[in-house]
N, C-alpha and C. Protein backbone atom coordinates (compact mmCIF):
# COMPACT_ATOMS: atom_id res chain seq x y z
N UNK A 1 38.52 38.39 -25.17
CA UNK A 1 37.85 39.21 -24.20
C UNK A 1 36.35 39.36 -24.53
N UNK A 2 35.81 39.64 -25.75
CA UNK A 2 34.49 39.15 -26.41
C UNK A 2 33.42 38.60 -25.63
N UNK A 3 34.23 36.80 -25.66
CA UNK A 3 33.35 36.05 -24.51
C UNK A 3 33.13 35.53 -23.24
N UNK A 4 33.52 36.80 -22.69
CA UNK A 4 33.91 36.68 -21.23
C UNK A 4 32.95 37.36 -20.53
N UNK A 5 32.66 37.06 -19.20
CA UNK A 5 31.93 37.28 -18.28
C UNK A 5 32.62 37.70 -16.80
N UNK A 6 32.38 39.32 -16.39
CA UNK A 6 32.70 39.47 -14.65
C UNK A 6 32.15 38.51 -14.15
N UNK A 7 32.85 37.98 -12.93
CA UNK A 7 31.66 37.77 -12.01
C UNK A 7 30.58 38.56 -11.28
N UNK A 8 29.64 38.19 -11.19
CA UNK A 8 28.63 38.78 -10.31
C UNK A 8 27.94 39.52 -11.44
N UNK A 9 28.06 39.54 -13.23
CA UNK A 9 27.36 40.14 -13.75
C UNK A 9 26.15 39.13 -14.48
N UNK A 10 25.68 38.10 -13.79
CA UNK A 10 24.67 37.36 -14.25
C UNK A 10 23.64 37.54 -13.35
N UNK A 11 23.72 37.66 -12.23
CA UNK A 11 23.12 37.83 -11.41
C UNK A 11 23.02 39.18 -10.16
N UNK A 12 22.66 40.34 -10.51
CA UNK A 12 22.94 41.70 -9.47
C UNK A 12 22.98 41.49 -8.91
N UNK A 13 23.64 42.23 -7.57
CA UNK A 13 23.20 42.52 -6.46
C UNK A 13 22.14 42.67 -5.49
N UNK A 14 21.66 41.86 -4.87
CA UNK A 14 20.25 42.41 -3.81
C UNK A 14 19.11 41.60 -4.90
N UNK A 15 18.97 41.18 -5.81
CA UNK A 15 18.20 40.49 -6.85
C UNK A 15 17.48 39.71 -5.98
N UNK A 16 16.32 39.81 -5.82
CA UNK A 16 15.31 38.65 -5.05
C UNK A 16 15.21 37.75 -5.94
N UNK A 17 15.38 36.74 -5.69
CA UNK A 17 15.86 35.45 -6.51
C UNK A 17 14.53 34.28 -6.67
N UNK A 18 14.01 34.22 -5.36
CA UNK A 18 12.47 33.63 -5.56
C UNK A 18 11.83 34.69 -4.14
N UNK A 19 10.16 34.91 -4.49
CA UNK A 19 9.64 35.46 -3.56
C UNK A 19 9.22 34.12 -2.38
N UNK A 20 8.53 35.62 -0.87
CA UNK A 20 8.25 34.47 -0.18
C UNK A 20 6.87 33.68 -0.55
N UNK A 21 6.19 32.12 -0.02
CA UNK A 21 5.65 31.64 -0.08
C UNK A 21 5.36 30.83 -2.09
N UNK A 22 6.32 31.30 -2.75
CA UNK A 22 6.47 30.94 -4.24
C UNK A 22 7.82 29.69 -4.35
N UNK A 23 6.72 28.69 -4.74
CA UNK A 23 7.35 27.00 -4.85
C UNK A 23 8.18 27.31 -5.65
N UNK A 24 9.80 26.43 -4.90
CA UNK A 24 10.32 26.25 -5.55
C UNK A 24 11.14 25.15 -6.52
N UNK A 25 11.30 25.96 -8.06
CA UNK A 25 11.08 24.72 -9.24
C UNK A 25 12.49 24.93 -9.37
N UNK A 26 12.93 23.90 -10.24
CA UNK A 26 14.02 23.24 -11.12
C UNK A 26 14.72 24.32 -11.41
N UNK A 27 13.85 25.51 -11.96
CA UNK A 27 14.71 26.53 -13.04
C UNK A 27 15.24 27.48 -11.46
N UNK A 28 15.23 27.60 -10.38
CA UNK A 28 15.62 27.77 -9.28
C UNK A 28 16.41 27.74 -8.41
N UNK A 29 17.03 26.66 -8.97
CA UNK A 29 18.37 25.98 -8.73
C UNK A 29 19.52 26.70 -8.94
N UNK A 30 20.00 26.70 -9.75
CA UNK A 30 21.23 27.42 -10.23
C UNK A 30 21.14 28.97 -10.09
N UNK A 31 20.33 29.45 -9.83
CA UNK A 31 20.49 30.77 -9.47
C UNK A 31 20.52 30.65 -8.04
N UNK A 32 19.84 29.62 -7.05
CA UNK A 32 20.08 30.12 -5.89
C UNK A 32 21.95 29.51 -5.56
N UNK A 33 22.03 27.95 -6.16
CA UNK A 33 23.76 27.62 -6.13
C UNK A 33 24.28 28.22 -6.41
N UNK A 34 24.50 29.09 -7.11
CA UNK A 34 25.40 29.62 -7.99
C UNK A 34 25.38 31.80 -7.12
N UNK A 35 24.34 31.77 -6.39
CA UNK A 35 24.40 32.79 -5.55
C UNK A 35 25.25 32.54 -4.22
N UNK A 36 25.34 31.15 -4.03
CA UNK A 36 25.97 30.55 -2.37
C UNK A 36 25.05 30.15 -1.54
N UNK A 37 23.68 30.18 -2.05
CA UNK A 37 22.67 29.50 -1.37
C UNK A 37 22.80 27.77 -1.49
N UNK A 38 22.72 27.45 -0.20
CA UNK A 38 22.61 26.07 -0.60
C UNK A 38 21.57 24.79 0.22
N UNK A 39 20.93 25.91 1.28
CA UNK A 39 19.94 25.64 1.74
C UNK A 39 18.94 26.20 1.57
N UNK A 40 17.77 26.62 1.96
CA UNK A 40 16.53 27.54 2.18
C UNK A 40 15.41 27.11 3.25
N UNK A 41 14.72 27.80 3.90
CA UNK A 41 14.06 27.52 4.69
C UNK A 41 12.37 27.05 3.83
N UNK A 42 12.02 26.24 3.55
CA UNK A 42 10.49 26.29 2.83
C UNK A 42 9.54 25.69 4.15
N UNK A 43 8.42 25.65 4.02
CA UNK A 43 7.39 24.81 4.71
C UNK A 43 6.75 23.86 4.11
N UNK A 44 6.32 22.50 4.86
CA UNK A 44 5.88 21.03 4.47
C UNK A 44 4.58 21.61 3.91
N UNK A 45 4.31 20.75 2.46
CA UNK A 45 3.21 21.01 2.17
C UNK A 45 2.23 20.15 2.72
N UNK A 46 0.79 21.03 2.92
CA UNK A 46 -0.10 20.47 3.67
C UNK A 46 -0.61 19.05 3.59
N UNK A 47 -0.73 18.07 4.64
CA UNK A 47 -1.22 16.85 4.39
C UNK A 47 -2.92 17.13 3.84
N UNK A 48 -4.00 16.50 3.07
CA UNK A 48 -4.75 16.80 2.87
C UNK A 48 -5.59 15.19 2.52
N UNK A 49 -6.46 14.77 3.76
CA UNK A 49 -7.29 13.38 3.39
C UNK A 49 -8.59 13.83 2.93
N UNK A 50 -9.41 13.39 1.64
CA UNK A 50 -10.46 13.78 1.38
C UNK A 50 -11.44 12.17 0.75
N UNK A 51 -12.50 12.34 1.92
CA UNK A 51 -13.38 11.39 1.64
C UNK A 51 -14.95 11.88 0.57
N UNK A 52 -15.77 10.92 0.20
CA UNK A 52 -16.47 11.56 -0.66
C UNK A 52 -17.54 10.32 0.13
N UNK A 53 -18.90 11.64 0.57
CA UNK A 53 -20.04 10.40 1.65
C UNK A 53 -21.08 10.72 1.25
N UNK A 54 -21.81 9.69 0.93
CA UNK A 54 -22.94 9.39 0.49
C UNK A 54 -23.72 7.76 0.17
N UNK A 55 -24.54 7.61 0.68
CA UNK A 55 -24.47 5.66 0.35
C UNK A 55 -25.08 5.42 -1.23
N UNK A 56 -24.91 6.66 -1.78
CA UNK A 56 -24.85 6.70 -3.65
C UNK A 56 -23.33 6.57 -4.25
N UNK A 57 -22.44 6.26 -3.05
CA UNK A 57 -21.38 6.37 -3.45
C UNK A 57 -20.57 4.60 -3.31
N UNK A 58 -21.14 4.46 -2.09
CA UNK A 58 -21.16 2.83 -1.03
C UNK A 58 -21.25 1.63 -1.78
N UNK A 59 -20.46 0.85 -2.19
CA UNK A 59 -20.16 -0.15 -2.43
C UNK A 59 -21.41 -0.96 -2.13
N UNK A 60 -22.00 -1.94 -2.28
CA UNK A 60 -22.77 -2.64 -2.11
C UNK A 60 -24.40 -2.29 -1.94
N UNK A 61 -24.47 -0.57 -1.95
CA UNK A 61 -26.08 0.12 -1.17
C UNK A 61 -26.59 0.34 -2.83
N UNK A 62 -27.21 1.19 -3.27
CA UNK A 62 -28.59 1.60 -4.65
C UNK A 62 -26.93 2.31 -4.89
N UNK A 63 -26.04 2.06 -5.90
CA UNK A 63 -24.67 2.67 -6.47
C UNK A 63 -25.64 3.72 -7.64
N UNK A 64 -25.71 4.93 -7.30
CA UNK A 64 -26.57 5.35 -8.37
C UNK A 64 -25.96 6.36 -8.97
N UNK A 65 -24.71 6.67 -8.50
CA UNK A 65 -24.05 7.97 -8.82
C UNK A 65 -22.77 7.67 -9.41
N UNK A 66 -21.89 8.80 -9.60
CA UNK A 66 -20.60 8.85 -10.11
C UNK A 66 -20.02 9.64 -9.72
N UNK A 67 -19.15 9.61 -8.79
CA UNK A 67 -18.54 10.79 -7.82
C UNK A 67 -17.43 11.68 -8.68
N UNK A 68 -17.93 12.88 -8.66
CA UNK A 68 -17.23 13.97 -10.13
C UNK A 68 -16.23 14.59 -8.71
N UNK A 69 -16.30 14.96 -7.36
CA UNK A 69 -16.33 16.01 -6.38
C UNK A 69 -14.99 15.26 -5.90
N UNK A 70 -15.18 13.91 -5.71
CA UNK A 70 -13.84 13.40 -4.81
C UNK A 70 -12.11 13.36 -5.49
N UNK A 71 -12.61 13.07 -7.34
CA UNK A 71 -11.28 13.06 -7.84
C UNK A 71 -10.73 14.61 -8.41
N UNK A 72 -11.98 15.21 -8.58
CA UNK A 72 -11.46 17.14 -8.80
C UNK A 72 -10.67 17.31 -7.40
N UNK A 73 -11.48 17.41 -6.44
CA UNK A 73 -10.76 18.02 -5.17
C UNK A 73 -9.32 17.45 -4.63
N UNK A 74 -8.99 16.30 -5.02
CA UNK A 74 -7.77 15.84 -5.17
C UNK A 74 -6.92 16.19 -5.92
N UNK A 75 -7.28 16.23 -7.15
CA UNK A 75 -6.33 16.80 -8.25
C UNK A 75 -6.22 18.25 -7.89
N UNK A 76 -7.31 18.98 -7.69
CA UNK A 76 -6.54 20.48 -7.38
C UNK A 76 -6.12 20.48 -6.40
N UNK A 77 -6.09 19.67 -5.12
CA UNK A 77 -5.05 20.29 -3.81
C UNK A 77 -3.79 19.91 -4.39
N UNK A 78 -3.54 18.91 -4.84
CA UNK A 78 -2.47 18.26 -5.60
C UNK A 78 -2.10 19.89 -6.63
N UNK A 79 -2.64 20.08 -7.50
CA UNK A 79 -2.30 21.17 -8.32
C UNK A 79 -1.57 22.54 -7.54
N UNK A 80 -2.28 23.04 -6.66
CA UNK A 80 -1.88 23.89 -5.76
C UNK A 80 -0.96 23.66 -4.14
N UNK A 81 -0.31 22.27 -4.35
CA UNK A 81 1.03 22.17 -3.54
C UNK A 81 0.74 21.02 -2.38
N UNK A 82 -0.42 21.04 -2.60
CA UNK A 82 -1.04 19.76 -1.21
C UNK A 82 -0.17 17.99 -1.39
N UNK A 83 0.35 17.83 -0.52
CA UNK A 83 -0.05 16.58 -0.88
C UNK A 83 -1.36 15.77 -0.49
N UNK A 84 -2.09 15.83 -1.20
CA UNK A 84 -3.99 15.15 -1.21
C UNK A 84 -3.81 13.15 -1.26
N UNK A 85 -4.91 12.92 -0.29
CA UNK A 85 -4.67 11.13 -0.38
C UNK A 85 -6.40 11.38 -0.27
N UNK A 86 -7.01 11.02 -1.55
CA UNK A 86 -8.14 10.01 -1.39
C UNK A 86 -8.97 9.00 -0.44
N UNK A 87 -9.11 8.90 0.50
CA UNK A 87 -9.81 8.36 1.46
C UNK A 87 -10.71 7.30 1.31
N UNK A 88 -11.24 7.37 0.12
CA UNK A 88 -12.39 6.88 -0.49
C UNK A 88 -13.50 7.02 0.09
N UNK A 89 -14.66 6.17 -0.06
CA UNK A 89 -16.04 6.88 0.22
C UNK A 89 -16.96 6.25 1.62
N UNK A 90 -17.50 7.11 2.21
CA UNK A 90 -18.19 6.48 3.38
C UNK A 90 -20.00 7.21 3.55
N UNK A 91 -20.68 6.19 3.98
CA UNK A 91 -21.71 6.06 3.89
C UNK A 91 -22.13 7.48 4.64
N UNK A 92 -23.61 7.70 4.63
CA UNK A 92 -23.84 9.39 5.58
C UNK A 92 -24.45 9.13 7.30
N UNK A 93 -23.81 7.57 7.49
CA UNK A 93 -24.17 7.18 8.63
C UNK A 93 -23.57 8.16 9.74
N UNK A 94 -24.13 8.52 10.81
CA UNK A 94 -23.10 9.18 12.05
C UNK A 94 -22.23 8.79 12.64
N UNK A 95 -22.67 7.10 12.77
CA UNK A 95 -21.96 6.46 13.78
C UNK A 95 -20.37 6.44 12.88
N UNK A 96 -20.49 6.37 11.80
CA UNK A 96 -19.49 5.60 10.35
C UNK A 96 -18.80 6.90 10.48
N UNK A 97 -19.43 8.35 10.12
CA UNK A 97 -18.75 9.41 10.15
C UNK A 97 -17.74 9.93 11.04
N UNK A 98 -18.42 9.40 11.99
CA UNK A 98 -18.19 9.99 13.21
C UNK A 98 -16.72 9.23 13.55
N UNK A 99 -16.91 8.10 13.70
CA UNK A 99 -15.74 6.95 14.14
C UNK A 99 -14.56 7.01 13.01
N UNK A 100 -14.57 7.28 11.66
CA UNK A 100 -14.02 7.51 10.72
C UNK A 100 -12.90 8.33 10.66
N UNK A 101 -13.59 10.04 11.10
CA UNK A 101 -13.18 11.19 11.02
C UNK A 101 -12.20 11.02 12.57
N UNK A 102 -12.58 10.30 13.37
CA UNK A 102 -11.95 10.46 14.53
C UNK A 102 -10.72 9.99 14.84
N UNK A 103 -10.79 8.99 13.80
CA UNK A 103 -9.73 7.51 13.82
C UNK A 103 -8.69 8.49 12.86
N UNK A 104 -8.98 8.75 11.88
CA UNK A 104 -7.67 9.26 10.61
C UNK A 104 -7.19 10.64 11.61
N UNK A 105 -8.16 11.59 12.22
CA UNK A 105 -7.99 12.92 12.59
C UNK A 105 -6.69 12.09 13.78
N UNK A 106 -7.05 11.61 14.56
CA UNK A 106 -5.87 10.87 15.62
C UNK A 106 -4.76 10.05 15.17
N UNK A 107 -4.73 9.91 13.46
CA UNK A 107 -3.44 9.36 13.21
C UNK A 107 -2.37 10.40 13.26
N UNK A 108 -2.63 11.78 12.93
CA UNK A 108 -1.67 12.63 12.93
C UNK A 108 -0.66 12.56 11.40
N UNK A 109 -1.83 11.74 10.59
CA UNK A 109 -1.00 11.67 9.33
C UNK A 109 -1.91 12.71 7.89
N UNK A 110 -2.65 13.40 8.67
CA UNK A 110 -3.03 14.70 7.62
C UNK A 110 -3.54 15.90 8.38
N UNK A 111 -3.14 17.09 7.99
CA UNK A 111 -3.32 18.44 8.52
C UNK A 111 -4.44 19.15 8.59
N UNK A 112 -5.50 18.63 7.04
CA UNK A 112 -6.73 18.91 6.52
C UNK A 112 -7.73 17.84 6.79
N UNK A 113 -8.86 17.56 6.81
CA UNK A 113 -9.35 16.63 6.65
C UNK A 113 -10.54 17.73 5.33
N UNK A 114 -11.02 16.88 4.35
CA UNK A 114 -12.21 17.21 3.59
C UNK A 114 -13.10 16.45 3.13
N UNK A 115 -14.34 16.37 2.86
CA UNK A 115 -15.28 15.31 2.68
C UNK A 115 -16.44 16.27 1.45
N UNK A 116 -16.90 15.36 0.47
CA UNK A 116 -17.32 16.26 -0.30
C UNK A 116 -19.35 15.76 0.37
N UNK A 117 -20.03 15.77 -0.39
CA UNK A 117 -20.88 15.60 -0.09
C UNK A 117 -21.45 16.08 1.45
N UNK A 118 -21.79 15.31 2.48
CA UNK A 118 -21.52 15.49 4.06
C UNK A 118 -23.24 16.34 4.43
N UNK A 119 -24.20 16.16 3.35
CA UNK A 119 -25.15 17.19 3.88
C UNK A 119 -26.77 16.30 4.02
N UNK A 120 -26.35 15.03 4.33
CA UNK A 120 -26.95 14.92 4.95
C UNK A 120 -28.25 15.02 6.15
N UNK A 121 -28.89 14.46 6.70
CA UNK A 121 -29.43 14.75 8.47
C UNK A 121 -28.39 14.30 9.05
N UNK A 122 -28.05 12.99 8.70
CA UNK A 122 -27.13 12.10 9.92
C UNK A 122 -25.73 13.25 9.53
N UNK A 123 -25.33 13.31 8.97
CA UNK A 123 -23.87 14.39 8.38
C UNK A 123 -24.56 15.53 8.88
N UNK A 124 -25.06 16.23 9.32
CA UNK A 124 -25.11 17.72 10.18
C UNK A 124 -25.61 17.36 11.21
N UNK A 125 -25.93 16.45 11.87
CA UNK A 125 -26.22 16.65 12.57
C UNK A 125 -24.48 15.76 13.54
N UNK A 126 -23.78 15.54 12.90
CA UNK A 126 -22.63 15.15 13.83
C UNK A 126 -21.69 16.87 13.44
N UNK A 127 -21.77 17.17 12.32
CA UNK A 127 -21.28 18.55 12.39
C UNK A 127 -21.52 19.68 14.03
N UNK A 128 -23.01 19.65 13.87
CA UNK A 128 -23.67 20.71 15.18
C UNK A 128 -23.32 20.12 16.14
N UNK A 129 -23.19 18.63 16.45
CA UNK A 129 -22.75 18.41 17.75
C UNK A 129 -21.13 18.06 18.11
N UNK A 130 -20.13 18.78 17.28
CA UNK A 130 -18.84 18.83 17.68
C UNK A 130 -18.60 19.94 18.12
């Protein structure tokens, strides 16, 4: 009798088991199975495309830089639940921006769009005129 266990004394009654909007991990599992949960309702984590623009960035133009902004901002949406896709880099042309942002925004295959750099003339000035 020693090593024995009631049921229902591992886990109380009414015990909030995970809060709302708090990912759920591995160690999560067995308390919600083992409660009779065996579904849960969660939400898709956010699609997130992030380009990095500048023609310091551009393949073939004066390569003068080292883009620190495009692989941080990936790794932390990634860190904080995103799934983040790299885009890679586009020049601060309008026409390029413009046609770019329009084409991925109409695939319907990311929720976010982000671009690091973008401050430009030609890059604000397609900003002010959307």
């Amino acid at each position: 009798m020693a090593h024995r266990r009631v049921a229902g004394t591992d886990i109380p009654p009414n015990k909030l088991l995970i809060g709302p909007g708090q990912r759920i991990l591995t160690s999560h599992i067995l308390p919600l199975v083992s409660s009779g949960l065996h579904s849960v309702q969660v939400l898709a984590k956010p699609r997130i495309g992030i380009w990095s623009t500048g023609s310091e960035f551009v393949p073939g133009t004066c390569h003068r830089a080292t883009d620190v902004n495009g692989p941080y901002l990936t790794a932390i949406c990634e860190e904080f639940g995103a799934d983040a896709s790299f885009l890679g880099y586009l020049d601060d042309k309008r026409d390029e921006l413009s046609r770019e942002f329009r084409q991925v925004a109409e695939s319907g295959n990311f929720d976010v769009l982000l671009t690091t750099g973008a401050v430009s003339a030609a890059s604000m000035t397609l900003f002010e005129t959307r």
